[in-house]
N, C-alpha and C. Protein backbone atom coordinates (compact mmCIF):
# COMPACT_ATOMS: atom_id res chain seq x y z
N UNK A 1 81.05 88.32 147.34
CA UNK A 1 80.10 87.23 147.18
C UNK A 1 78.72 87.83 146.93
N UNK A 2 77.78 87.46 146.24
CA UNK A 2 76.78 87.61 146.00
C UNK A 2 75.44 87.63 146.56
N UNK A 3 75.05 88.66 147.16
CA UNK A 3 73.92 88.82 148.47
C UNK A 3 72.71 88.84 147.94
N UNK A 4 71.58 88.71 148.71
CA UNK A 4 70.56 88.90 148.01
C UNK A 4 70.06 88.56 146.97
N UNK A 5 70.20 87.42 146.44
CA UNK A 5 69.99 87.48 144.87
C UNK A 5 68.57 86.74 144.88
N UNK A 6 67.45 87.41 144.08
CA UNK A 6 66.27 86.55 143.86
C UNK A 6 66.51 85.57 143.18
N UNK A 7 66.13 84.08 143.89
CA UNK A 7 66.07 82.65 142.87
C UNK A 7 65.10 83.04 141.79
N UNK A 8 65.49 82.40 140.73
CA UNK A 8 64.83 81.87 139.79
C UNK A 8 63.89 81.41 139.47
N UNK A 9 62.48 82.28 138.74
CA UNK A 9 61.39 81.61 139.15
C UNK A 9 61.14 80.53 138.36
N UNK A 10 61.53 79.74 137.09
CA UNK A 10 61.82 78.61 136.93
C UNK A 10 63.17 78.16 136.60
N UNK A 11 63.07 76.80 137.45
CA UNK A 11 64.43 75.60 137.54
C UNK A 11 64.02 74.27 136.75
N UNK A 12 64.88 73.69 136.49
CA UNK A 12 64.90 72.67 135.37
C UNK A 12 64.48 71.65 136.73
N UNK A 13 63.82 70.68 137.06
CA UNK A 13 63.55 69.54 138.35
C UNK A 13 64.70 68.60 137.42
N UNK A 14 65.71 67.93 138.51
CA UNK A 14 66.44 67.02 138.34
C UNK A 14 66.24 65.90 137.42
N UNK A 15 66.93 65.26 136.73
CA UNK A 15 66.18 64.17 136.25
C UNK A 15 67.06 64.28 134.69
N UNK A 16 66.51 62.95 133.58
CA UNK A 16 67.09 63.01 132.81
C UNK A 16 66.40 64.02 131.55
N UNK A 17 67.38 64.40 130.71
CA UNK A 17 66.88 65.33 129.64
C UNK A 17 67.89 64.85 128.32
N UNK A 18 66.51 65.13 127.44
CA UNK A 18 67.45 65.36 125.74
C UNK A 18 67.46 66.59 125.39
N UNK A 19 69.08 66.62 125.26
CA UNK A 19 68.73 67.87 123.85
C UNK A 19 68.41 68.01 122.50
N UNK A 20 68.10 68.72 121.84
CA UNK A 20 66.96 68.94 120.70
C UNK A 20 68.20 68.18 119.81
N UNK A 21 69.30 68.05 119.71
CA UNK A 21 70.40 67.42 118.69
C UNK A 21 69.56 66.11 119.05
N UNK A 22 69.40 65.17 119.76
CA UNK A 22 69.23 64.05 120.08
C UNK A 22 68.60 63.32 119.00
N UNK A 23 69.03 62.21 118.55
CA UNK A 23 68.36 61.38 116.73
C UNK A 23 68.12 60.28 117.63
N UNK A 24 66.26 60.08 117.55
CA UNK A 24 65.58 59.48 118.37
C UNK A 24 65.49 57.96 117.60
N UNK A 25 66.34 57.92 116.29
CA UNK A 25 66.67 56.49 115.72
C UNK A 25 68.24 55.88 116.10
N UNK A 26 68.50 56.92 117.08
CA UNK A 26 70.05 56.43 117.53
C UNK A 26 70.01 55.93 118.39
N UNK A 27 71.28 55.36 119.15
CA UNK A 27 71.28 55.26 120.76
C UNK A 27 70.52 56.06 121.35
N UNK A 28 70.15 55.04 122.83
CA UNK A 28 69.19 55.99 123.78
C UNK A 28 69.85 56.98 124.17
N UNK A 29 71.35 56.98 124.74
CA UNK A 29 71.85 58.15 125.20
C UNK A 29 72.58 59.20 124.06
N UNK A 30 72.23 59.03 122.76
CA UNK A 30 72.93 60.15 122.31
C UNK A 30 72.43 62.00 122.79
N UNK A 31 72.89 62.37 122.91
CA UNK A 31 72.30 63.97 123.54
C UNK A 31 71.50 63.47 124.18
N UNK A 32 71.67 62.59 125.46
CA UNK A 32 71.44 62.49 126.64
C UNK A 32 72.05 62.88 127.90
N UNK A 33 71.49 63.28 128.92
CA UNK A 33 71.58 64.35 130.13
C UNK A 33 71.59 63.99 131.06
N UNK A 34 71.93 63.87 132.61
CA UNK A 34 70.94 64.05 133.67
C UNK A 34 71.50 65.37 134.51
N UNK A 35 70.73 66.17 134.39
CA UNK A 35 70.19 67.35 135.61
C UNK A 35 70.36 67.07 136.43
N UNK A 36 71.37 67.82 137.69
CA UNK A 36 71.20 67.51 138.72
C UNK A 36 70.65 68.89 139.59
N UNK A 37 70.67 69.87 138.81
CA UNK A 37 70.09 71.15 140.12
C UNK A 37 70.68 72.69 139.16
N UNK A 38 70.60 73.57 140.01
CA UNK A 38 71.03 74.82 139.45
C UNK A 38 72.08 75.34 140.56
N UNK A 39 73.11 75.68 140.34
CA UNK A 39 74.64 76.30 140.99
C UNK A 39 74.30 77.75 140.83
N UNK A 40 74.68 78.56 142.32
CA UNK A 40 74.83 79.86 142.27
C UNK A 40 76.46 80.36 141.96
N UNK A 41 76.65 81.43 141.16
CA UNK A 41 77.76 81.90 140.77
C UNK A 41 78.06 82.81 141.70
N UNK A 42 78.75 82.60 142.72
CA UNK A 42 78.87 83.32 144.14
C UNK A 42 79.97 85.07 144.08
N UNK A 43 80.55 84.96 142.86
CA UNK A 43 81.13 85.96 143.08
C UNK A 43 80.68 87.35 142.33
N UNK A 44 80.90 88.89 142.67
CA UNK A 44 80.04 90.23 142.36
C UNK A 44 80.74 90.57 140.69
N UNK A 45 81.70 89.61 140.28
CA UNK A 45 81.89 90.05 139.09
C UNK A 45 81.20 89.49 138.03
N UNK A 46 80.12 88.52 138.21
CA UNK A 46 79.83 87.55 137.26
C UNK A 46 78.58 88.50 136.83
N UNK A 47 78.50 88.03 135.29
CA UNK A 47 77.46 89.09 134.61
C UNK A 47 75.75 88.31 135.29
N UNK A 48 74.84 89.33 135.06
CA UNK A 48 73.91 89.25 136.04
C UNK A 48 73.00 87.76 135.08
N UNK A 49 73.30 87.97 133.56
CA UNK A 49 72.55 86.70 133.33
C UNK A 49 73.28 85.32 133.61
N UNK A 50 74.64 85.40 133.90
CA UNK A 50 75.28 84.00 134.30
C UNK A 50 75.49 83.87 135.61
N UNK A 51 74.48 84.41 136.56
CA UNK A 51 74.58 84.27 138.00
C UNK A 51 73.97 83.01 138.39
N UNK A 52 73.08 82.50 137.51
CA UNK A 52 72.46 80.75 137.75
C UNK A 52 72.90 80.02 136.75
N UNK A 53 73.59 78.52 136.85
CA UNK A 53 74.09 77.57 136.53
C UNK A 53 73.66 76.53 136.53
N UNK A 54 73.51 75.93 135.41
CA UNK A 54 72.68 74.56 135.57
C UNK A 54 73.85 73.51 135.65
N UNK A 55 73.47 72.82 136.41
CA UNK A 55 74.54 71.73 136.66
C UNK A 55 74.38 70.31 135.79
N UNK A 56 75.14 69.48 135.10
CA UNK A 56 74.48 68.88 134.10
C UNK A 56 75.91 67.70 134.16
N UNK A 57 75.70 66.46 133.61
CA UNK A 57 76.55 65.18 132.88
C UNK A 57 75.84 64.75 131.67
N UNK A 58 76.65 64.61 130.45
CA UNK A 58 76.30 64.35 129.49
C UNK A 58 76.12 62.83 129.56
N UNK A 59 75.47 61.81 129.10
CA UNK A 59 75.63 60.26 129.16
C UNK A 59 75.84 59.81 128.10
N UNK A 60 76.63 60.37 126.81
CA UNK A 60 77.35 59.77 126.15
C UNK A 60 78.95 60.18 125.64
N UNK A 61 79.08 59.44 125.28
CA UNK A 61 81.24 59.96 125.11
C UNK A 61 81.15 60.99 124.38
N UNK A 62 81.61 62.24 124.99
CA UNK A 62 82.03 63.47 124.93
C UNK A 62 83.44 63.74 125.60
N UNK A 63 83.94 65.38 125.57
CA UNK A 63 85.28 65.28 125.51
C UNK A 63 85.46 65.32 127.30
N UNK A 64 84.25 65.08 127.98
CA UNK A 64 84.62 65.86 129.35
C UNK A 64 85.05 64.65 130.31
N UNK A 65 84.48 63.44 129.21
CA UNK A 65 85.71 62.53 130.26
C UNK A 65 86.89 62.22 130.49
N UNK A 66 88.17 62.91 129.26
CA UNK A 66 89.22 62.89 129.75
C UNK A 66 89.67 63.78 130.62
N UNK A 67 88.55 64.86 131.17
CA UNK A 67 88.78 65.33 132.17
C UNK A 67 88.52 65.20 133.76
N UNK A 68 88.18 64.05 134.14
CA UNK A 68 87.83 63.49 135.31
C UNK A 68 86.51 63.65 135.25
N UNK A 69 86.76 64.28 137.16
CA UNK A 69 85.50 64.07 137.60
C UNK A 69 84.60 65.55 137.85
N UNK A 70 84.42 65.85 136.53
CA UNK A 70 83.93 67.40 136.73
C UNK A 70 82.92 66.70 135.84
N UNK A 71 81.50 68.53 136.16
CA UNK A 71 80.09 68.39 135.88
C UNK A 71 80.32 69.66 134.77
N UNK A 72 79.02 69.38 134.00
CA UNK A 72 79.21 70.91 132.66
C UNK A 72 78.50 71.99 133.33
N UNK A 73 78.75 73.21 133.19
CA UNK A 73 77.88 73.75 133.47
C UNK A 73 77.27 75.05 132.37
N UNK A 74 75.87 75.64 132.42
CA UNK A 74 75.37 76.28 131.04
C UNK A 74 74.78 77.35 131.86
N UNK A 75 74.67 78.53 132.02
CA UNK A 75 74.28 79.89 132.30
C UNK A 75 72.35 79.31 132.49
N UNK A 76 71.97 79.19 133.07
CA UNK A 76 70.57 78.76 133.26
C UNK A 76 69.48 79.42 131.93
N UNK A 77 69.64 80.76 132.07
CA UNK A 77 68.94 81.10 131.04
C UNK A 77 68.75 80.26 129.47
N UNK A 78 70.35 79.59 129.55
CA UNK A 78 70.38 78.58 127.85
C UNK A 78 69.45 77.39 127.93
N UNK A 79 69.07 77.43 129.21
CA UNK A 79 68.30 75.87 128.78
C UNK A 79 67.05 76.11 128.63
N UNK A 80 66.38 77.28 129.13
CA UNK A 80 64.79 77.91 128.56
C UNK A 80 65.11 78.27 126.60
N UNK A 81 66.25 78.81 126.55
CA UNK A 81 66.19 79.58 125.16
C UNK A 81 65.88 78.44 124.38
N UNK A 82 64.97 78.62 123.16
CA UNK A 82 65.05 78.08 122.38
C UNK A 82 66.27 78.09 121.06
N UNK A 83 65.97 76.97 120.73
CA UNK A 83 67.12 76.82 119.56
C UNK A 83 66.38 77.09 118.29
N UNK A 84 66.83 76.92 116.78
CA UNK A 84 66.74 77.40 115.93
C UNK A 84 67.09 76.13 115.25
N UNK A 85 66.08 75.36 114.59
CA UNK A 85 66.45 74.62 113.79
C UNK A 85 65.45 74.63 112.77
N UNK A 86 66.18 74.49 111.21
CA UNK A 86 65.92 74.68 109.80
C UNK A 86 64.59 75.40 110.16
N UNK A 87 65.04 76.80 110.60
CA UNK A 87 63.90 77.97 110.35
C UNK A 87 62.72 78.05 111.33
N UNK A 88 63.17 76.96 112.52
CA UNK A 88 61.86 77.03 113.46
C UNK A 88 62.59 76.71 114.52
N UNK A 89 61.45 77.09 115.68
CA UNK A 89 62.04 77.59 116.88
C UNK A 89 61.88 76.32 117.74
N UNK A 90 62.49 75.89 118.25
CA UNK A 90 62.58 74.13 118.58
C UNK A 90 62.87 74.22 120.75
N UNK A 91 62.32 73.57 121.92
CA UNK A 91 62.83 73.91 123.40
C UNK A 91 64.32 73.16 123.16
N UNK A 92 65.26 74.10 123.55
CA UNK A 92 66.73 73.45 123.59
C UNK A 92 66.83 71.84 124.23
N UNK A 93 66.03 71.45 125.43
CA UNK A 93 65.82 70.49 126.48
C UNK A 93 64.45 69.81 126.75
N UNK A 94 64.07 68.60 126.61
CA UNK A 94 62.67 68.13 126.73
C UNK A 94 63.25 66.81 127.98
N UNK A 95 62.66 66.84 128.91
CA UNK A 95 63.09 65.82 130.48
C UNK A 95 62.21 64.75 129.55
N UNK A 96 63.15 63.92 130.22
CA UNK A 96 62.63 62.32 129.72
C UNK A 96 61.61 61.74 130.88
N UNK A 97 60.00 61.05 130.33
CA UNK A 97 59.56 60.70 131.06
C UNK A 97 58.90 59.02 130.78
N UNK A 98 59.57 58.40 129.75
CA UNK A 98 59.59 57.44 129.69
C UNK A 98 60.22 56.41 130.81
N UNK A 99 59.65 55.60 131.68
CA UNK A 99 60.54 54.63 132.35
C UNK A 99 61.23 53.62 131.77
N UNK A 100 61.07 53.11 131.01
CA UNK A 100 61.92 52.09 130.42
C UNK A 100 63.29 53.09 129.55
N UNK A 101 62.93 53.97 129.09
CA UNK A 101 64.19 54.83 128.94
C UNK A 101 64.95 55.50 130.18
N UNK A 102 64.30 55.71 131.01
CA UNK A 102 64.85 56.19 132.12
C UNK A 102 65.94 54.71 132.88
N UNK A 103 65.31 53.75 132.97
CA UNK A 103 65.53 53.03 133.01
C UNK A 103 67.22 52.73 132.56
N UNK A 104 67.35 52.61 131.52
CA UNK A 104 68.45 52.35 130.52
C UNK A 104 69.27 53.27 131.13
N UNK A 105 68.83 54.33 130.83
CA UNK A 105 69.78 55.87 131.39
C UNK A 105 70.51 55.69 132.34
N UNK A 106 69.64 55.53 133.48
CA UNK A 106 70.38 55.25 134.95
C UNK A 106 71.30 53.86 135.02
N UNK A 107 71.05 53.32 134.44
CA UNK A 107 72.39 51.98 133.85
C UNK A 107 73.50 52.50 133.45
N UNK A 108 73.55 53.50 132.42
CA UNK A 108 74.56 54.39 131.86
C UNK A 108 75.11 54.65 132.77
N UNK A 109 74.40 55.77 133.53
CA UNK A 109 74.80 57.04 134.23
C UNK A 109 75.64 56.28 135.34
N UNK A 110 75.62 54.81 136.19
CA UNK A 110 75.94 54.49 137.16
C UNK A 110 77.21 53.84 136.33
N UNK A 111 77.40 53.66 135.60
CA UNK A 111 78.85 53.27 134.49
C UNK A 111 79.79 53.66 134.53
N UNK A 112 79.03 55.03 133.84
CA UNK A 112 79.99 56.32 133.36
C UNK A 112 80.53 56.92 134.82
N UNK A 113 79.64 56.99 135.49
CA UNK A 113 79.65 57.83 136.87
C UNK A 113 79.74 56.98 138.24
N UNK A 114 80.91 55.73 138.06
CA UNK A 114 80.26 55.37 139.45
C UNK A 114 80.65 55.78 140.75
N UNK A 115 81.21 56.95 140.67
CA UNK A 115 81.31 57.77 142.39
C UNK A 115 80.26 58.41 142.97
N UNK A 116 79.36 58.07 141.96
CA UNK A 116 77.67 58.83 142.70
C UNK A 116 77.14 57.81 142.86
């Protein structure tokens, strides 16, 4: 198990997020998110950049609902990296701080998800 390990000096704060795919003339939830925290990778074989885990639910139909009730998870470092789109460097993740979108979201999210 994994001793000692310095946290992370930045964490994503909970809450909802788009990813940079997200077509802001589409549905509210297309490449829509909600964050719930960062997961430690507890065991000494895991490579040292996938030792933090962002814990994540997508809020629109993707393939992970025919798999129950599991969360995605992304090596922490991927959600600082930037992405690469048509030749420019774009934040993979921007947190939503609209309330009336937030709003909507959490309608979703209690839908899709209602064991939370």
């Amino acid at each position: 198990m994994a001793h000692n390990v310095p946290v992370p000096k930045k964490m994503p704060e909970s809450g909802f997020y788009y990813h940079y795919k997200h077509d802001p003339v589409g549905e509210v939830n297309n490449y829509a998110y909600y964050i719930y925290g960062v997961g430690l990778h507890t065991e000494d074989d895991c490579r040292p950049q996938d030792q933090f885990m962002q814990v994540y639910r997508p809020l629109y139909e993707a393939y992970v609902y025919g798999l129950g009730k599991l969360f995605d998870l992304r090596p922490l470092h991927m959600f600082y990296e930037p992405a690469v789109v048509d030749g420019r460097s774009v934040r993979r993740f921007t947190k939503i701080t609209d309330p009336a979108i937030i709003a909507r979201l959490r309608e979703i999210k209690a839908q899709m998800y209602p064991e939370e």
